[in-house]
PDB file of N, CA and C in Angstrom:
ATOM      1  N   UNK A   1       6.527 -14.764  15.062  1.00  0.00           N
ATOM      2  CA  UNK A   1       5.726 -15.163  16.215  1.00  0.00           C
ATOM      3  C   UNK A   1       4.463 -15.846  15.697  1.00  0.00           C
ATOM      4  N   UNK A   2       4.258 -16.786  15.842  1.00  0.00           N
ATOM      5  CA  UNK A   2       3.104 -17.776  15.557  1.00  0.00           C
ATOM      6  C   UNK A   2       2.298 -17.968  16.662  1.00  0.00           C
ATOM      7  N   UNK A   3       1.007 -17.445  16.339  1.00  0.00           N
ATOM      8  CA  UNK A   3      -0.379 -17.882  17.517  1.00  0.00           C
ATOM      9  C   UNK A   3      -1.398 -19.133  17.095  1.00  0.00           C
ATOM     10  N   UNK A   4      -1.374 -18.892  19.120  1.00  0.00           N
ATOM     11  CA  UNK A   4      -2.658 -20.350  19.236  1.00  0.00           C
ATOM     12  C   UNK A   4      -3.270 -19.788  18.715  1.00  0.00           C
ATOM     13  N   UNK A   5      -4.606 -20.721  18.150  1.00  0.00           N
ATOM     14  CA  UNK A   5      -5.970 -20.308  18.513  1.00  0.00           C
ATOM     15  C   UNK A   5      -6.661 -21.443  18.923  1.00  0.00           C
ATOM     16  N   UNK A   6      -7.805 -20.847  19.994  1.00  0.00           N
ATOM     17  CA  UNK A   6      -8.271 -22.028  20.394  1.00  0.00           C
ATOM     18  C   UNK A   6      -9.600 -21.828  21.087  1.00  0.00           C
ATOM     19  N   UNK A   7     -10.739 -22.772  20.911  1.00  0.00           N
ATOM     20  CA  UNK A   7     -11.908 -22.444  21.894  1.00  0.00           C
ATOM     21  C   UNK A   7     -11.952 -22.345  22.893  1.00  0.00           C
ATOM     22  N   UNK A   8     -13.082 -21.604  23.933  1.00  0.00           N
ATOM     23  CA  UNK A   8     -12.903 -21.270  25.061  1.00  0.00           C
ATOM     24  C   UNK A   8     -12.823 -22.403  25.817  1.00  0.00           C
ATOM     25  N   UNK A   9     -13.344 -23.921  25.468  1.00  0.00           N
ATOM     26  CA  UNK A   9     -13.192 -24.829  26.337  1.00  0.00           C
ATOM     27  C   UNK A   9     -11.816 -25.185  26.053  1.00  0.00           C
ATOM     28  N   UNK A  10     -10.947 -25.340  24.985  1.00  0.00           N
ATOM     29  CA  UNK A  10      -9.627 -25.486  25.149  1.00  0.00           C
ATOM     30  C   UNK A  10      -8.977 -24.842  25.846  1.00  0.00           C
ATOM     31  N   UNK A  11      -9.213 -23.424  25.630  1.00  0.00           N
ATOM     32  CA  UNK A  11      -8.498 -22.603  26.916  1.00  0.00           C
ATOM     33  C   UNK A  11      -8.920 -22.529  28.011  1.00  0.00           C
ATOM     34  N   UNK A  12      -9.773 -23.082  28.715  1.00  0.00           N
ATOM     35  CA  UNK A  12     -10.016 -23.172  29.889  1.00  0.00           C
ATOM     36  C   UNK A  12      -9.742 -25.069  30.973  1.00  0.00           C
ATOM     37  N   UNK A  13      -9.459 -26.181  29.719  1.00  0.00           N
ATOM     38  CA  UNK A  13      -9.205 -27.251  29.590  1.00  0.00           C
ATOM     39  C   UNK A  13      -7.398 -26.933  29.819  1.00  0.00           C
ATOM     40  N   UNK A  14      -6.773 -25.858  29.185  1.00  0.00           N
ATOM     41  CA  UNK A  14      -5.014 -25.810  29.150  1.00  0.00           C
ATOM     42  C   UNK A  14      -4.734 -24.745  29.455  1.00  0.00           C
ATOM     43  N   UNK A  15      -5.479 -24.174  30.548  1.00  0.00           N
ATOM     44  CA  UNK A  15      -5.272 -22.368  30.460  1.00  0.00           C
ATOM     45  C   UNK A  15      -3.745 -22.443  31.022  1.00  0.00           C
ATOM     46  N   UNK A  16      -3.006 -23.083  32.017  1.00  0.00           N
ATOM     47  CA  UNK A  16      -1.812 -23.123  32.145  1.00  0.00           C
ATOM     48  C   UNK A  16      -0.902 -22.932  30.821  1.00  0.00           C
ATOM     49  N   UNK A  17      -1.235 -23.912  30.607  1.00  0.00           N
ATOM     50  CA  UNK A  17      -0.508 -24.258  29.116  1.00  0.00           C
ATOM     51  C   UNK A  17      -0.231 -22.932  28.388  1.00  0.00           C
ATOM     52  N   UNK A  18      -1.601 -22.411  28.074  1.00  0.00           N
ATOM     53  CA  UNK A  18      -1.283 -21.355  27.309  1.00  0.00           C
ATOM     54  C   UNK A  18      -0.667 -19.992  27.508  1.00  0.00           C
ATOM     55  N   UNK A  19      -0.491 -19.637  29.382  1.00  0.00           N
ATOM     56  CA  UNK A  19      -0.122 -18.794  29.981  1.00  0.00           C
ATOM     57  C   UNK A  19       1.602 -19.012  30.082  1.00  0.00           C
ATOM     58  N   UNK A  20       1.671 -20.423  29.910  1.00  0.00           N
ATOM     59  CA  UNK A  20       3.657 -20.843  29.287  1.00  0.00           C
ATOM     60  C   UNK A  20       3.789 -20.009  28.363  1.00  0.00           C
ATOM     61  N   UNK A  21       3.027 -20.685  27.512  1.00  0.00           N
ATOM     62  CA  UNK A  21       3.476 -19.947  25.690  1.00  0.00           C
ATOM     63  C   UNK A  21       3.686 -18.534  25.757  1.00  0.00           C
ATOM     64  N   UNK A  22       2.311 -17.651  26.819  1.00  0.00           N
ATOM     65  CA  UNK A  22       2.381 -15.974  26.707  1.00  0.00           C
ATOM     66  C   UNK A  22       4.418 -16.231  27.212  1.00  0.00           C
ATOM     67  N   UNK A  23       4.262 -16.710  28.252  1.00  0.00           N
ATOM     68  CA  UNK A  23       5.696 -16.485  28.936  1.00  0.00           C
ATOM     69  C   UNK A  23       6.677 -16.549  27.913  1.00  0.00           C
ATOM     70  N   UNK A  24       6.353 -16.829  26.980  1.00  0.00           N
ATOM     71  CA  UNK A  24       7.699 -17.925  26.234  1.00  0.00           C
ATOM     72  C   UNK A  24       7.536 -16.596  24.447  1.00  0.00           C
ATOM     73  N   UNK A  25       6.617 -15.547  24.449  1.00  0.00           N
ATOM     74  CA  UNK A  25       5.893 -14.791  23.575  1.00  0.00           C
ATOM     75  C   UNK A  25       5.652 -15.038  22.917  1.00  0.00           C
ATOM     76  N   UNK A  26       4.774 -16.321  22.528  1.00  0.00           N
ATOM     77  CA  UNK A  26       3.588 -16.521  21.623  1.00  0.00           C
ATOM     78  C   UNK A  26       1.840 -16.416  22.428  1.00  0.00           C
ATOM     79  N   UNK A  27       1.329 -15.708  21.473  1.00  0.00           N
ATOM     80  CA  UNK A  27      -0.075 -15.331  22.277  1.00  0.00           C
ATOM     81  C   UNK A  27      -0.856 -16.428  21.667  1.00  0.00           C
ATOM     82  N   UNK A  28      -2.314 -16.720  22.755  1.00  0.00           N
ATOM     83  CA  UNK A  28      -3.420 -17.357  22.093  1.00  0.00           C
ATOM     84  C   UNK A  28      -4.284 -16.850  21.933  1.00  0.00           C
ATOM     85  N   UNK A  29      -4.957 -16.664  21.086  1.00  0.00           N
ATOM     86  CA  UNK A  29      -6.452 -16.577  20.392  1.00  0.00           C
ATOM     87  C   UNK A  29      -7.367 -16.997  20.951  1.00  0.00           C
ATOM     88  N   UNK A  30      -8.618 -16.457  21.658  1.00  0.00           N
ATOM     89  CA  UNK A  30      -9.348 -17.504  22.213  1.00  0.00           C
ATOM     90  C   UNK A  30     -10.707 -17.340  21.329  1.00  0.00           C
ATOM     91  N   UNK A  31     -11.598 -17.888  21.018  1.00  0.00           N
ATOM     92  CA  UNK A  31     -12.469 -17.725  19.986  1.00  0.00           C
ATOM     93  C   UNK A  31     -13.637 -18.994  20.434  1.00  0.00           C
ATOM     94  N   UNK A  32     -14.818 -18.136  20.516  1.00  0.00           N
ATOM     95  CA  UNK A  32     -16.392 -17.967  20.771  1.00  0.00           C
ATOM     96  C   UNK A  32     -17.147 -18.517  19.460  1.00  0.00           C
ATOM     97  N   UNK A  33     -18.009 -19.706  19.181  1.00  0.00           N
ATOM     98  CA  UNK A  33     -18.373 -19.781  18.357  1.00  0.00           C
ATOM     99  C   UNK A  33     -18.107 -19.296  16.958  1.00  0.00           C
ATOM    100  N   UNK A  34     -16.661 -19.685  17.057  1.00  0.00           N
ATOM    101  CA  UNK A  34     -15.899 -19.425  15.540  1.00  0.00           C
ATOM    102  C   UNK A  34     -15.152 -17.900  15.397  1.00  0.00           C
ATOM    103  N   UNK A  35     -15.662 -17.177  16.425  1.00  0.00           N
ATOM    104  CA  UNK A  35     -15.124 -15.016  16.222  1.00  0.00           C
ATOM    105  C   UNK A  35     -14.388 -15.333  17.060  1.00  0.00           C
ATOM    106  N   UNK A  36     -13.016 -14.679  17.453  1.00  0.00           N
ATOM    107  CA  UNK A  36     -12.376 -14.367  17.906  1.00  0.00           C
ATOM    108  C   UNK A  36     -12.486 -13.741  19.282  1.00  0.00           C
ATOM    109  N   UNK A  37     -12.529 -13.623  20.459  1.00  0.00           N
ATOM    110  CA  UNK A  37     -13.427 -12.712  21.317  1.00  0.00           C
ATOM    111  C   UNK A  37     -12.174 -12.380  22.480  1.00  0.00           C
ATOM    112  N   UNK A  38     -11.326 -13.095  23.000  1.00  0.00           N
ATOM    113  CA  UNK A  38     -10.161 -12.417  24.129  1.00  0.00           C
ATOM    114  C   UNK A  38      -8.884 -12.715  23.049  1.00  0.00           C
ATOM    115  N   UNK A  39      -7.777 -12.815  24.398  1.00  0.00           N
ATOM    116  CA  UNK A  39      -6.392 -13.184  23.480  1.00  0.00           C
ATOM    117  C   UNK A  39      -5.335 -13.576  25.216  1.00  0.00           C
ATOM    118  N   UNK A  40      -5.062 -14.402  24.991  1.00  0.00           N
ATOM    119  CA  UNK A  40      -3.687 -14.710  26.010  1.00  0.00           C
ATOM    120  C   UNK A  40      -2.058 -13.921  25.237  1.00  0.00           C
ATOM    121  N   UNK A  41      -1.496 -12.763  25.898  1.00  0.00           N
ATOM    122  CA  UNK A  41      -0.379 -12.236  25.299  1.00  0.00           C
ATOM    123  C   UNK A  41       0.440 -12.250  26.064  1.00  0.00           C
ATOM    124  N   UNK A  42       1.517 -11.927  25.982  1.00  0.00           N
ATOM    125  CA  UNK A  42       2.815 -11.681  27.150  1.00  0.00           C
ATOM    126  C   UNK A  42       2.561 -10.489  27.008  1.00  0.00           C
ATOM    127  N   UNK A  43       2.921 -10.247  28.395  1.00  0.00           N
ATOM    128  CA  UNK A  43       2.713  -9.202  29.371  1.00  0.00           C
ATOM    129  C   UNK A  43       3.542  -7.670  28.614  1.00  0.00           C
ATOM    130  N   UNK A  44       4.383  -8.056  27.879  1.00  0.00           N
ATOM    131  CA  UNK A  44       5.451  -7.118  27.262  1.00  0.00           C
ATOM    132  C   UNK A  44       4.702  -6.629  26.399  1.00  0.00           C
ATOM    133  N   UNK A  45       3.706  -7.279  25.639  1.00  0.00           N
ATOM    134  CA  UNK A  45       2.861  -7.179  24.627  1.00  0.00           C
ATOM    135  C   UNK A  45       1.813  -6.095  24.852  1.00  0.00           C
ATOM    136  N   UNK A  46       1.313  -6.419  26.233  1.00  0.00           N
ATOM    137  CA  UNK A  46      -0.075  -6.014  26.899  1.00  0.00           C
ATOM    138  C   UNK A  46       0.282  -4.622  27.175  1.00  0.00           C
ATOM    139  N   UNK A  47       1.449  -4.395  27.707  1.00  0.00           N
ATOM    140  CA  UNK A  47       2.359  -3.353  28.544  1.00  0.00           C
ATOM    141  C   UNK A  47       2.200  -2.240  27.573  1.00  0.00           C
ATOM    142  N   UNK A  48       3.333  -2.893  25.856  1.00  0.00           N
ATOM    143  CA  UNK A  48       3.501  -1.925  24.922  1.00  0.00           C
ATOM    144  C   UNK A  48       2.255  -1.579  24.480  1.00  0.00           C
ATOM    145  N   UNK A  49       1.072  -2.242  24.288  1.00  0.00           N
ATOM    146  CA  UNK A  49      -0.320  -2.003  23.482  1.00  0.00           C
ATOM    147  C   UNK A  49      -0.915  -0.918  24.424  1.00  0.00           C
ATOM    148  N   UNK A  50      -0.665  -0.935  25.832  1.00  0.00           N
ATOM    149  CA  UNK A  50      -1.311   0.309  26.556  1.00  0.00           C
ATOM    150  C   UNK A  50      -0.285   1.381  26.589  1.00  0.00           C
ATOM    151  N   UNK A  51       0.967   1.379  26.731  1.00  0.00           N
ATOM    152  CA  UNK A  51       1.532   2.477  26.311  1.00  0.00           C
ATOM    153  C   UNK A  51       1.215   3.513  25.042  1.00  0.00           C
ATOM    154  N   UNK A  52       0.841   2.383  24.024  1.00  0.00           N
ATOM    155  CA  UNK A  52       0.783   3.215  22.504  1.00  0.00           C
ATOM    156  C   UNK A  52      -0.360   3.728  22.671  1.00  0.00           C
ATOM    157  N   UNK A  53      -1.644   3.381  23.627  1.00  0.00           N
ATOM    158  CA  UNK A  53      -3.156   3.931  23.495  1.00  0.00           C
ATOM    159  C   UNK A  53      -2.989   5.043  24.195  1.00  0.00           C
ATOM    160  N   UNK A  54      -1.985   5.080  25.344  1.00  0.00           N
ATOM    161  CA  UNK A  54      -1.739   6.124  26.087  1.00  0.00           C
ATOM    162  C   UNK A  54      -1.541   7.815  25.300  1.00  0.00           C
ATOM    163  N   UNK A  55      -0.393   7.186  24.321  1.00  0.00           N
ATOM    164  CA  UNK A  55       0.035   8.138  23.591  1.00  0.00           C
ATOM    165  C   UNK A  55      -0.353   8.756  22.608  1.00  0.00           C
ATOM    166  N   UNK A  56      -1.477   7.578  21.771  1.00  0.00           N
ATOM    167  CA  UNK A  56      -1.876   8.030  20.994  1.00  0.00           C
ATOM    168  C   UNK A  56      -3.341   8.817  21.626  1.00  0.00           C
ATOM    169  N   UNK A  57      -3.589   9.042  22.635  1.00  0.00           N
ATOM    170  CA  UNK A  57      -4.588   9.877  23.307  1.00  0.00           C
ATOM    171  C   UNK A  57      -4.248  11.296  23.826  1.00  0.00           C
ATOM    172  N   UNK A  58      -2.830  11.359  24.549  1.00  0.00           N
ATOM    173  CA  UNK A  58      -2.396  12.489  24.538  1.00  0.00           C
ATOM    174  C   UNK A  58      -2.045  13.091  23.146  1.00  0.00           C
ATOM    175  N   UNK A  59      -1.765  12.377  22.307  1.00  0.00           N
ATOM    176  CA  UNK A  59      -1.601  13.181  20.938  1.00  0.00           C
ATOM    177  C   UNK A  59      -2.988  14.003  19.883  1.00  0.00           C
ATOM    178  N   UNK A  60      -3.889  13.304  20.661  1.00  0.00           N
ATOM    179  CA  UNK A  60      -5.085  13.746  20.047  1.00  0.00           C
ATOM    180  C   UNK A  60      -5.846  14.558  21.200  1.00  0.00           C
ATOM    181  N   UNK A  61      -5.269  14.506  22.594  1.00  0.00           N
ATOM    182  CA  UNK A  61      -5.924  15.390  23.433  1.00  0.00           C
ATOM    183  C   UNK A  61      -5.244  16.697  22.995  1.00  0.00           C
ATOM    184  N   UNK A  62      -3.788  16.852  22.520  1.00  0.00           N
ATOM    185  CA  UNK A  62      -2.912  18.013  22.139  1.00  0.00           C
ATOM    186  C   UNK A  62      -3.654  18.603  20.824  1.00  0.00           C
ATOM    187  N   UNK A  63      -3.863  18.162  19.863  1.00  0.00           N
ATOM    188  CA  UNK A  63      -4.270  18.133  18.831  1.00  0.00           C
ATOM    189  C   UNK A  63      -5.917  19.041  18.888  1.00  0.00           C
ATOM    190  N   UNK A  64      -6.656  18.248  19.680  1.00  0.00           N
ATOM    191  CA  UNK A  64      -8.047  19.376  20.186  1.00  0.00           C
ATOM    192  C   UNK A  64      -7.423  20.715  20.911  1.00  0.00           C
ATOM    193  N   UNK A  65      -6.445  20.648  21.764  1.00  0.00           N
ATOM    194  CA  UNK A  65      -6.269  21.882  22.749  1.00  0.00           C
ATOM    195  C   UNK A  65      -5.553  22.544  21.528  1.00  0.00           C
ATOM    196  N   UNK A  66      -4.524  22.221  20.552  1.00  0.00           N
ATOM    197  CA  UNK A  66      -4.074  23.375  19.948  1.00  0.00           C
ATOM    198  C   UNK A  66      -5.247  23.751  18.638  1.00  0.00           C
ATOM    199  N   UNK A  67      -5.898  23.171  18.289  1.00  0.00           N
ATOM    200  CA  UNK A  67      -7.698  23.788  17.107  1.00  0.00           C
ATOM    201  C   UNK A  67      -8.478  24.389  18.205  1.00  0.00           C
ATOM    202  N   UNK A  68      -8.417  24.832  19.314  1.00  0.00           N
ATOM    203  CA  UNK A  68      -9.132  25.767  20.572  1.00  0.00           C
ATOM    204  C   UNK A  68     -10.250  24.925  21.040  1.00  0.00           C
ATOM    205  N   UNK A  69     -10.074  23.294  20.794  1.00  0.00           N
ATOM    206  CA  UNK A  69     -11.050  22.539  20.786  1.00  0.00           C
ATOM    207  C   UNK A  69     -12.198  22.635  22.692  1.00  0.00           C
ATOM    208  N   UNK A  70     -12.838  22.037  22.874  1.00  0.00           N
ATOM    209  CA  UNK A  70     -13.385  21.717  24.177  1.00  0.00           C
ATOM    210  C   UNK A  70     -12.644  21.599  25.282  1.00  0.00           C
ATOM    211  N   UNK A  71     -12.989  22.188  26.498  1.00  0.00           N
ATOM    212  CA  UNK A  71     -12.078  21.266  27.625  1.00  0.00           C
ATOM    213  C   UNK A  71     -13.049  20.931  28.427  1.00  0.00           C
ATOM    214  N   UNK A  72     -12.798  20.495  29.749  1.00  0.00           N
ATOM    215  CA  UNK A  72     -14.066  19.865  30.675  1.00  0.00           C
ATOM    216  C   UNK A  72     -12.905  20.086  31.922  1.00  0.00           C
ATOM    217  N   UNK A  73     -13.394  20.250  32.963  1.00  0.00           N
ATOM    218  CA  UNK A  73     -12.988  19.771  34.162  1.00  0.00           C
ATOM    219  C   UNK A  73     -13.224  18.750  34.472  1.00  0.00           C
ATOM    220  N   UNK A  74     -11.872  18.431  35.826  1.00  0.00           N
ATOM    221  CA  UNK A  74     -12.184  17.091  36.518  1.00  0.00           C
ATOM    222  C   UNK A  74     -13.642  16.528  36.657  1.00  0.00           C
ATOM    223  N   UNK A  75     -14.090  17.469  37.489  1.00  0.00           N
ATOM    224  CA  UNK A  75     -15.143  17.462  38.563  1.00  0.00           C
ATOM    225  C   UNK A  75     -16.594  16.696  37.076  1.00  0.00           C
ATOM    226  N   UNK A  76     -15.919  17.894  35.797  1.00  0.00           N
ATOM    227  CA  UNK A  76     -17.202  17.223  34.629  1.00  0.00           C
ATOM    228  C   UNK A  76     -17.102  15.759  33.734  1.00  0.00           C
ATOM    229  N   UNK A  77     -15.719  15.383  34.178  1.00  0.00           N
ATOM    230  CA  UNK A  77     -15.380  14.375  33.260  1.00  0.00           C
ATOM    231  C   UNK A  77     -15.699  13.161  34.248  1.00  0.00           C
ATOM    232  N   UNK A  78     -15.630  13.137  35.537  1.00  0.00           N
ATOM    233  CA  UNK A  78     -16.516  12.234  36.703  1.00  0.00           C
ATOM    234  C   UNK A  78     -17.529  12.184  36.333  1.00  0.00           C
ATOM    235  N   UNK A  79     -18.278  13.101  36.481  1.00  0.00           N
ATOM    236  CA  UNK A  79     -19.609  13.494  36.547  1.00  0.00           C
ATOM    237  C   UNK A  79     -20.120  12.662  35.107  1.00  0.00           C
ATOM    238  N   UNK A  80     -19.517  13.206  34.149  1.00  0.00           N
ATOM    239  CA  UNK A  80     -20.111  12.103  32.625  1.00  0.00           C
ATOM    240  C   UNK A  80     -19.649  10.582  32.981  1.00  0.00           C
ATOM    241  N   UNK A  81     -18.853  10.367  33.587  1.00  0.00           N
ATOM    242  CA  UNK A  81     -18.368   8.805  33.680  1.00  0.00           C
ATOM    243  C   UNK A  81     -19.371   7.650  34.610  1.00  0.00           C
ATOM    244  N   UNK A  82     -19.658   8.791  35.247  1.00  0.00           N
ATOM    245  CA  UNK A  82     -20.562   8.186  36.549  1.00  0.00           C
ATOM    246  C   UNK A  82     -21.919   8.147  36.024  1.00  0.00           C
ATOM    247  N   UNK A  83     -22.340   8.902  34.918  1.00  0.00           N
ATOM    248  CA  UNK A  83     -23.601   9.011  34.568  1.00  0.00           C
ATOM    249  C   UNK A  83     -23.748   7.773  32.898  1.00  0.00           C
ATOM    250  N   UNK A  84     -22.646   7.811  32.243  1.00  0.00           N
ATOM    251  CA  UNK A  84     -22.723   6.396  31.781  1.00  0.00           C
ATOM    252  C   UNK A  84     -22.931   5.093  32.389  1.00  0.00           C
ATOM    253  N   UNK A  85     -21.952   4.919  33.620  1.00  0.00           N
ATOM    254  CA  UNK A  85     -21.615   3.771  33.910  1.00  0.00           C
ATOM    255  C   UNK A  85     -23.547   3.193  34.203  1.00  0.00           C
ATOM    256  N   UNK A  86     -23.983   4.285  35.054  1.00  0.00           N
ATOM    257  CA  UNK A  86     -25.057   4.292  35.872  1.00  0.00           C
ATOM    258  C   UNK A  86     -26.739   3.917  34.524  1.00  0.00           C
ATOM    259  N   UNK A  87     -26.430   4.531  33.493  1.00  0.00           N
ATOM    260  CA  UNK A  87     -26.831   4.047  32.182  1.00  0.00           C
ATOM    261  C   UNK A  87     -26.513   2.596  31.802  1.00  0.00           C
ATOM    262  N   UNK A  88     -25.631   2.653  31.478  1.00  0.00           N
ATOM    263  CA  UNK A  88     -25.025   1.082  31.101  1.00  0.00           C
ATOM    264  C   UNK A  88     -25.515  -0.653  32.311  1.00  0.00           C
ATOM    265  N   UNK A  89     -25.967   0.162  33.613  1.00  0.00           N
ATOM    266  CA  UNK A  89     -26.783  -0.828  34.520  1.00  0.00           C
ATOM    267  C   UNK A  89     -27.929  -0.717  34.594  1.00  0.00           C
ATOM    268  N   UNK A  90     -28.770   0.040  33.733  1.00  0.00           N
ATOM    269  CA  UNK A  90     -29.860   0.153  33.863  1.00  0.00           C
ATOM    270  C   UNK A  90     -30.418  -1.183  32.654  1.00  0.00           C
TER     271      UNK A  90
END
């Protein structure tokens, strides 16, 4: 599998274009003053990459619960989410 890469004005100049290629499973690169910064992938790609984060989170949520690690309730794991987000706009 061989990838684009390409600046953001190219990809926004052929964004069609490059949403073929995801179709067709080659991804593009999109890259910000020379770094790398998004990516155009097929969807199969995107799908499997959140499956594996999935898993590899329950494997490490298992992993704390069987070392007698921390737990939190619902109600506390809101409660911290809401109090970042609310940080992060300040």
């Amino acid at each position: 599998m061989t990838e684009n890469i390409v600046t953001v004005r190219e990809a926004r100049a052929h964004l069609a274009d490059h949403i073929d290629r995801a179709e067709q499973g080659t991804p593009t690169v999109i890259t910000r003053n020379g770094s790398p910064v998004a990516a155009v992938v097929p969807i199969s790609d995107f799908e499997a990459l959140e499956e594996a984060a999935d898993v590899m989170l329950a494997r490490e949520a298992e992993a704390v619960l069987a070392e007698g690690g921390p737990t939190v309730t619902m109600a506390e794991l809101l409660a911290d989410l809401f109090a970042e987000h609310g940080e992060d706009a300040a």
